[in-house]
Protein backbone atom coordinates (compact mmCIF):
# COMPACT_ATOMS: atom_id res chain seq x y z
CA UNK A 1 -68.71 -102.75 95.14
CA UNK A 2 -69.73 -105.90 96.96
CA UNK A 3 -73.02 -107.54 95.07
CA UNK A 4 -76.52 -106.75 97.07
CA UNK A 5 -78.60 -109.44 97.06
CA UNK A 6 -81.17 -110.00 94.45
CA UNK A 7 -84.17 -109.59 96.72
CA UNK A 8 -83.08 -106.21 98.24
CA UNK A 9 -84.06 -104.41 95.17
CA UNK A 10 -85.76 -106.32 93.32
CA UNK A 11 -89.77 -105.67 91.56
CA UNK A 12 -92.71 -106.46 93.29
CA UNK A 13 -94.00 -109.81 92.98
CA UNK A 14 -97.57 -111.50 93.21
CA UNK A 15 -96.37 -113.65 95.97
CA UNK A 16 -94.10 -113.91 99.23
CA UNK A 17 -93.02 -116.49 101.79
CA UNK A 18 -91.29 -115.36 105.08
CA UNK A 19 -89.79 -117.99 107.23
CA UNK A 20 -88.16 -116.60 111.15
CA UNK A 21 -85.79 -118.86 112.44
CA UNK A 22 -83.88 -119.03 116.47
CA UNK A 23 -81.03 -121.31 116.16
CA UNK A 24 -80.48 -124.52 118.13
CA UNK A 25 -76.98 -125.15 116.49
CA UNK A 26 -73.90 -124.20 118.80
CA UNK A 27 -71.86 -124.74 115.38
CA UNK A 28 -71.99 -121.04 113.84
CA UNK A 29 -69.44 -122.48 110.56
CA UNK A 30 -72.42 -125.43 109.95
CA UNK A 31 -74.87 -122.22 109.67
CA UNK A 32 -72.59 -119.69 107.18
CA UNK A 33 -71.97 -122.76 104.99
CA UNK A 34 -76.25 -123.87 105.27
CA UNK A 35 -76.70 -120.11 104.78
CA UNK A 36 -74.73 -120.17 101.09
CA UNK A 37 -76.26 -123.09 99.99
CA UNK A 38 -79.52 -121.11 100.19
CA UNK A 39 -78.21 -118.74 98.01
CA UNK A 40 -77.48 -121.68 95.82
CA UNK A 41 -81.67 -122.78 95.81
CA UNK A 42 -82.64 -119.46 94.92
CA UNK A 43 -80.07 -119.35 91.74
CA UNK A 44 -81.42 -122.24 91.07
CA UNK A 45 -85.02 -121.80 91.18
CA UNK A 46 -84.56 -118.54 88.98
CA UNK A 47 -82.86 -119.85 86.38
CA UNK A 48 -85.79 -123.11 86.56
CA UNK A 49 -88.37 -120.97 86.74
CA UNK A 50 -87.13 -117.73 85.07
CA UNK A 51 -90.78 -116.20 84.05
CA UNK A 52 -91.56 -116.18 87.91
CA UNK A 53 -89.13 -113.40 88.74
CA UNK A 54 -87.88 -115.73 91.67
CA UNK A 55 -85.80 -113.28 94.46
CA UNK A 56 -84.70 -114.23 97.80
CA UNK A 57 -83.46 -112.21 100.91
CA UNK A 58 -81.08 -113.80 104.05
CA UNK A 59 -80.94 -111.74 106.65
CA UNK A 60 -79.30 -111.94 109.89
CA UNK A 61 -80.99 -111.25 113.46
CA UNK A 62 -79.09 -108.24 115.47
CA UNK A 63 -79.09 -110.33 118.63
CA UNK A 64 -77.78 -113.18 116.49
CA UNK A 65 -74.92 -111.62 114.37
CA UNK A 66 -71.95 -111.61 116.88
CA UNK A 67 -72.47 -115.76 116.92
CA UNK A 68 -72.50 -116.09 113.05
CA UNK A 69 -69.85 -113.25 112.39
CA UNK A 70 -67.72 -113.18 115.63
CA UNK A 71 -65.72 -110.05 115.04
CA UNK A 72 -66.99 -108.86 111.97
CA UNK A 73 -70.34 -106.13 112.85
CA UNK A 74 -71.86 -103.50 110.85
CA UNK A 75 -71.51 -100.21 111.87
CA UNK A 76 -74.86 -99.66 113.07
CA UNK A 77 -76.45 -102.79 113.90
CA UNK A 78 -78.62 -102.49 117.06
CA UNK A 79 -81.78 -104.25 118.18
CA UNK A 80 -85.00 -103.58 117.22
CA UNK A 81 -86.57 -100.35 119.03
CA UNK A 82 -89.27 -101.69 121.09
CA UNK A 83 -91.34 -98.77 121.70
CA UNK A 84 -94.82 -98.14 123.94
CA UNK A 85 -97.00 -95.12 124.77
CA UNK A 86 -100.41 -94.98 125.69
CA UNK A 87 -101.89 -98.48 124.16
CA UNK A 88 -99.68 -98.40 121.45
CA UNK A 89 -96.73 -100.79 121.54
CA UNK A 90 -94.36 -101.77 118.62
CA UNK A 91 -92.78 -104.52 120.17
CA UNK A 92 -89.48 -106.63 119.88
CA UNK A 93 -89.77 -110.22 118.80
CA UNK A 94 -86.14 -112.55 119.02
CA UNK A 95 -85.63 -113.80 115.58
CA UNK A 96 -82.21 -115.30 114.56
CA UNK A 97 -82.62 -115.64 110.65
CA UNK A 98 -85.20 -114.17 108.29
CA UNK A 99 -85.59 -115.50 105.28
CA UNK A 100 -87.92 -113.61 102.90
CA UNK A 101 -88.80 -115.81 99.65
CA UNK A 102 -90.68 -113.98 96.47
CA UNK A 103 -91.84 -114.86 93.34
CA UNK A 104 -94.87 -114.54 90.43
CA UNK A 105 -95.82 -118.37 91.45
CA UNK A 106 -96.94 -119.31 94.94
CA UNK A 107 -95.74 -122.84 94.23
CA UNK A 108 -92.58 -121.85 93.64
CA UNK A 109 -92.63 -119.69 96.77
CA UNK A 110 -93.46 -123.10 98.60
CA UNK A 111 -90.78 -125.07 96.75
CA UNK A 112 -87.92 -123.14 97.78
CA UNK A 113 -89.11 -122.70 101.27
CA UNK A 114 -89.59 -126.52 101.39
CA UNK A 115 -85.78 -126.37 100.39
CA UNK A 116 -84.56 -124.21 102.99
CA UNK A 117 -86.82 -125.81 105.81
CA UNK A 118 -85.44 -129.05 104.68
CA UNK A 119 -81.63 -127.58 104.48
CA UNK A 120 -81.65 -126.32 107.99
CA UNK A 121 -83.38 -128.87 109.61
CA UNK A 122 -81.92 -129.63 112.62
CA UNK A 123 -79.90 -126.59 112.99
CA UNK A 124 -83.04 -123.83 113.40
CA UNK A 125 -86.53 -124.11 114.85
CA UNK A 126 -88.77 -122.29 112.36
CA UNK A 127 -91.15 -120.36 115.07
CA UNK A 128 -93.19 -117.94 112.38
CA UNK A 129 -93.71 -118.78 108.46
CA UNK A 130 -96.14 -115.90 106.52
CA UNK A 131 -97.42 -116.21 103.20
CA UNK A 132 -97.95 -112.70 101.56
CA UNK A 133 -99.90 -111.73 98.16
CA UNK A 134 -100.17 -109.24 95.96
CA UNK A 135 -103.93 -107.82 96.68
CA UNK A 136 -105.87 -106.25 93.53
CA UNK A 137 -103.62 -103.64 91.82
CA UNK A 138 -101.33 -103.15 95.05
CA UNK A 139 -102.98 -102.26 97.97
CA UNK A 140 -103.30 -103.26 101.48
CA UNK A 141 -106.26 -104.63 102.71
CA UNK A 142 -107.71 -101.81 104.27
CA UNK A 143 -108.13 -101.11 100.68
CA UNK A 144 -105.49 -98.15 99.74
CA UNK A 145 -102.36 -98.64 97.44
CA UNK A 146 -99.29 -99.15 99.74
CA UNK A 147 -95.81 -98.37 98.76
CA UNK A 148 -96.63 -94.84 96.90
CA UNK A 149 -93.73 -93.06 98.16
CA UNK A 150 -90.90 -95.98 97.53
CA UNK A 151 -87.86 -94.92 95.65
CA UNK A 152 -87.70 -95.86 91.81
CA UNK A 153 -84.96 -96.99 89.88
CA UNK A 154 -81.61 -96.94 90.43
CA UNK A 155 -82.53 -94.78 93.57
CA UNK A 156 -83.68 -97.74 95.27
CA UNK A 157 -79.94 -98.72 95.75
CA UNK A 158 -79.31 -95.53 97.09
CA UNK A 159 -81.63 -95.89 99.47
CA UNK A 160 -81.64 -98.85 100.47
CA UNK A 161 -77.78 -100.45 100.03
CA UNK A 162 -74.39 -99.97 102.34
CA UNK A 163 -71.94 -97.80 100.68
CA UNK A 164 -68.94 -96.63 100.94
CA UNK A 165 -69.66 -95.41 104.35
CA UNK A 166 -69.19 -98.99 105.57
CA UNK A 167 -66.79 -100.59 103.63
CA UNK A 168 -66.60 -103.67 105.41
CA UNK A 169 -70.41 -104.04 105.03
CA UNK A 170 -70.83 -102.77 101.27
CA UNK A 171 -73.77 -104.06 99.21
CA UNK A 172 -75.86 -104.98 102.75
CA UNK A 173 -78.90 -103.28 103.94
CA UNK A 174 -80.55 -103.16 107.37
CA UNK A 175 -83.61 -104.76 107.38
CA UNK A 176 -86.56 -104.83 109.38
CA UNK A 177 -89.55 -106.23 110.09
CA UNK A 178 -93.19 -105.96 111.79
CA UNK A 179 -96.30 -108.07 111.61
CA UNK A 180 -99.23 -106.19 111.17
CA UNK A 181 -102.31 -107.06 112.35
CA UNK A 182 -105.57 -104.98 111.14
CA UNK A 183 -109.13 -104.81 112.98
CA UNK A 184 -110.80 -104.88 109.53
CA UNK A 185 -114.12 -104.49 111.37
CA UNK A 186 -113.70 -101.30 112.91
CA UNK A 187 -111.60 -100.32 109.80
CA UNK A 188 -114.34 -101.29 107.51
CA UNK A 189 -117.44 -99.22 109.96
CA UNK A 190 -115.83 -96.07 109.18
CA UNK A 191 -116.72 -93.63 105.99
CA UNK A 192 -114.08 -93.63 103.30
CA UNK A 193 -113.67 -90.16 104.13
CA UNK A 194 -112.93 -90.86 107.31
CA UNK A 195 -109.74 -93.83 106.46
CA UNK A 196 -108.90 -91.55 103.50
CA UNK A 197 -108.34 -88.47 106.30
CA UNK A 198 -106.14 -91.03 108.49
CA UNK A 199 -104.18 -92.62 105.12
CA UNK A 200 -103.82 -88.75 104.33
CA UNK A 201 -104.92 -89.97 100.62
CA UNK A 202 -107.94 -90.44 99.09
CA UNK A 203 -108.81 -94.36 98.77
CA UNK A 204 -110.00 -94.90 94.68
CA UNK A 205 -107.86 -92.78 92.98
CA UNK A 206 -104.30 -92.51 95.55
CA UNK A 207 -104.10 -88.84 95.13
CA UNK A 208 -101.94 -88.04 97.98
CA UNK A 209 -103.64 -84.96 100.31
CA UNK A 210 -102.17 -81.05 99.70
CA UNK A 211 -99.64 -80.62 102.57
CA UNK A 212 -102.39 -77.98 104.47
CA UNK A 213 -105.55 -80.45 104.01
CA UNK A 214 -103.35 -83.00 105.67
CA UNK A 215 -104.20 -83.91 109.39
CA UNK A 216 -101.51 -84.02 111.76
CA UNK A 217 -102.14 -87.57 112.47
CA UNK A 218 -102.60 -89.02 109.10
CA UNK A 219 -100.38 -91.69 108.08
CA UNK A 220 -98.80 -90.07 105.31
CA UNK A 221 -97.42 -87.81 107.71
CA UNK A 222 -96.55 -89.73 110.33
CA UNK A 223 -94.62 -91.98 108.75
CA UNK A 224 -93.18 -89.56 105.31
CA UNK A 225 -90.47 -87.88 107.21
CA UNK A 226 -87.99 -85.29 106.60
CA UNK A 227 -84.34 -83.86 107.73
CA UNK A 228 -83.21 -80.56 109.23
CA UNK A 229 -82.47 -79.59 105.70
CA UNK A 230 -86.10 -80.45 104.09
CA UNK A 231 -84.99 -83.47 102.29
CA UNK A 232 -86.81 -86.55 102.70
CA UNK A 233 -85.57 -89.61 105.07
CA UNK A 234 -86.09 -92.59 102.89
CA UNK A 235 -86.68 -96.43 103.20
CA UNK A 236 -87.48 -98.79 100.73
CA UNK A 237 -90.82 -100.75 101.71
CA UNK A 238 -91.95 -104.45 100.52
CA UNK A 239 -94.83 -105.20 102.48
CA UNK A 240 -97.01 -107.32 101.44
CA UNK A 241 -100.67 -108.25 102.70
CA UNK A 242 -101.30 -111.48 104.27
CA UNK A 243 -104.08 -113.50 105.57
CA UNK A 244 -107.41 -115.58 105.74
CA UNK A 245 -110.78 -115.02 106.45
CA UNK A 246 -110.69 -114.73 110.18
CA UNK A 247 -106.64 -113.18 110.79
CA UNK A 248 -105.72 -109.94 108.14
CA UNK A 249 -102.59 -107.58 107.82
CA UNK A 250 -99.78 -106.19 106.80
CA UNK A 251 -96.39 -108.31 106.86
CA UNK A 252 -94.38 -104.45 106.79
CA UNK A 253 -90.86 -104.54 105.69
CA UNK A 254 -88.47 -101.91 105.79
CA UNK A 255 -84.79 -101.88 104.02
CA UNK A 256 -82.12 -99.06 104.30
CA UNK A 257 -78.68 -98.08 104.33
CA UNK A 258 -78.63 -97.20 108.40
CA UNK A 259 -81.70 -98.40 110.15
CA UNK A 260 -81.98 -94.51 112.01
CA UNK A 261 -84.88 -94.21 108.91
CA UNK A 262 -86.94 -96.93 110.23
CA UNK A 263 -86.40 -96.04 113.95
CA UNK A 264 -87.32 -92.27 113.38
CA UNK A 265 -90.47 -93.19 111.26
CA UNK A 266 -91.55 -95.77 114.24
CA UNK A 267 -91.03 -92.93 116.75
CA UNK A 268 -93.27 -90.42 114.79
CA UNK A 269 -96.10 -92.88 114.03
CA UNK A 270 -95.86 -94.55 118.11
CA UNK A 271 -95.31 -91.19 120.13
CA UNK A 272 -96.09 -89.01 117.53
CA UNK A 273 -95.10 -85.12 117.02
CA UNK A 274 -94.70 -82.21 119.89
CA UNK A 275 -98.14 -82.71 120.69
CA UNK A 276 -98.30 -86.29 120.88
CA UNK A 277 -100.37 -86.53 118.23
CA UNK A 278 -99.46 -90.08 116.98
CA UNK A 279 -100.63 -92.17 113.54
CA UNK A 280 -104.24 -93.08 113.93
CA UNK A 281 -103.69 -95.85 111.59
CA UNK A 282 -102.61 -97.26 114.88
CA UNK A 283 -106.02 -97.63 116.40
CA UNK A 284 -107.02 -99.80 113.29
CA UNK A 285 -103.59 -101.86 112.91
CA UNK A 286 -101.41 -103.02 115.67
CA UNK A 287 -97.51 -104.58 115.39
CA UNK A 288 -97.79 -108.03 116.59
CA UNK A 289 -94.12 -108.44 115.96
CA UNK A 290 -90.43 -106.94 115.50
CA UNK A 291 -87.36 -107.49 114.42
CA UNK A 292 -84.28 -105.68 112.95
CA UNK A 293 -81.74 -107.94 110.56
CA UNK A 294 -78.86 -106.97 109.01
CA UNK A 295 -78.70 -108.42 105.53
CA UNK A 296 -75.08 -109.14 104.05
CA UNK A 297 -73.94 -108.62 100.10
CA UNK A 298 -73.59 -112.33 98.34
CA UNK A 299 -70.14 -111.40 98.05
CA UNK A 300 -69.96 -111.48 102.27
CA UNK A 301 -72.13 -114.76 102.86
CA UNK A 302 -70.15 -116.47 100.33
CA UNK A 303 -66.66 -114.86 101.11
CA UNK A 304 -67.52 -116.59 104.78
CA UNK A 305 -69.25 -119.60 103.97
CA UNK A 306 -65.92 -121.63 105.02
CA UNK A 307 -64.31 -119.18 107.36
């Protein structure tokens, strides 16, 4: 099977650097070759700077990949699902390249996103960078853990990585994105009973609810799906928190083996269930931005480098 790459599945770090990218460059060869040498920095870094766990992710905008890869498209690519009801709107934002940089040290997170600034100079205009962190013992900023229900192990591939269903595409994962941003105000006026009733989990501890004390609009819900048959519909999450004192969220990320996981999840938080009722998290956070990304194997980025 064609190699994932490192950051797909890799453990969580302390630190993150995302860096979206349009392209300016007509020259789509100049890009796959710019685009290995990347994976050349982050080889490099980790084998520098081993104890900082360094992992990297290249990922390729839907609207983008027919340029890069004429003639060569993953069997369900498709744009990002902009979606809107009421007030809530998950919208689309045009990104070309996302480049998702983590690691244990925040300098080295800047060092190797120096590199790759300075690699595709010329070629990309860098129109969003993000620096996430690792907040207290995992949790978001509204203050409960995040990523409870992520796959472990080996089942993280699973989840997560083309197989054989795609063989073209083996070893990639759809990827995508949304930029969180959370009205900690009004998050922080209400009663912890009253966020742990919307998480669906109390806040402390991150004991998930019983099924029948669960609202219909808590998040846990909304967004913890499952299949005609009963079984769960996964995705592997590595959000991260990110902020300062005046702007605070989520930077979400979402990886898969088909991106119909993500899109269904969106759906049921956005529009919610046969009675509309939607994720109330929503009234407290609100997608700023969106993209979906299809991220190649290395065996693929370096198989086309020259091509």
């Amino acid at each position: 099977m064609a190699q994932p790459q490192k950051g797909i599945c890799a453990e969580p770090n302390l630190h993150a650097q995302y860096l979206m990218f349009n392209v300016i460059d007509e020259d789509s060869q100049v890009i796959r070759a710019k685009l290995a040498h990347i994976l050349d920095v982050f080889e490099h870094y980790d084998n520098e700077h081993y104890e900082a766990m360094v992992s990297g992710v290249i990922a390729i905008g839907s609207n983008y990949w027919a340029d890069l890869y004429p003639g060569l498209i993953p069997l369900e690519l498709a744009p990002f699902p902009d979606m809107e009801c009421d007030d809530r709107h998950a919208p689309a934002t045009p990104c070309d390249i996302f480049i998702q940089v983590r690691a244990d040290r925040a300098d080295v997170c800047f060092a190797i996103g120096s590199e790759v600034c300075e690699l595709l100079k010329g070629h990309v205009e860098l129109f969003e960078e993000i620096k996430g962190f690792r907040y207290l013992d995992g949790r978001d900023l509204t203050g409960f853990v995040d990523g409870t229900e992520n796959p472990r192990g080996m089942r993280k591939f699973d989840v997560a990585v083309v197989g054989d269903s795609d063989p073209d595409f083996q070893g990639g994962s759809y990827l995508h994105i949304q930029r969180y941003r959370t009205n900690m105000d009004s998050w922080q006026r209400l009663p912890v009973k009253n966020q742990e009733d919307i998480i669906g989990r109390t806040k402390e501890d991150n004991v998930e609810y019983a099924s029948a004390d669960k609202a219909d609009f808590a998040h846990t819900k909304r967004s913890s799906l499952k299949d005609a048959d009963g079984k769960s519909i996964e995705i592997l999450r590595q959000s991260m928190p990110y902020g300062d004192m005046s702007v605070k969220g989520l930077f979400f990320i979402s990886l898969a083996n088909s991106p119909k996981p993500f899109t269904l999840m969106l759906k049921s938080m956005v529009f919610g269930d046969e009675n509309s009722t939607y994720d109330r998290l929503l009234d407290f956070t609100v997608p700023e931005t969106g993209a979906a990304f299809f991220a190649p194997s290395l065996t693929f980025i370096k198989r086309h480098k020259d091509s």
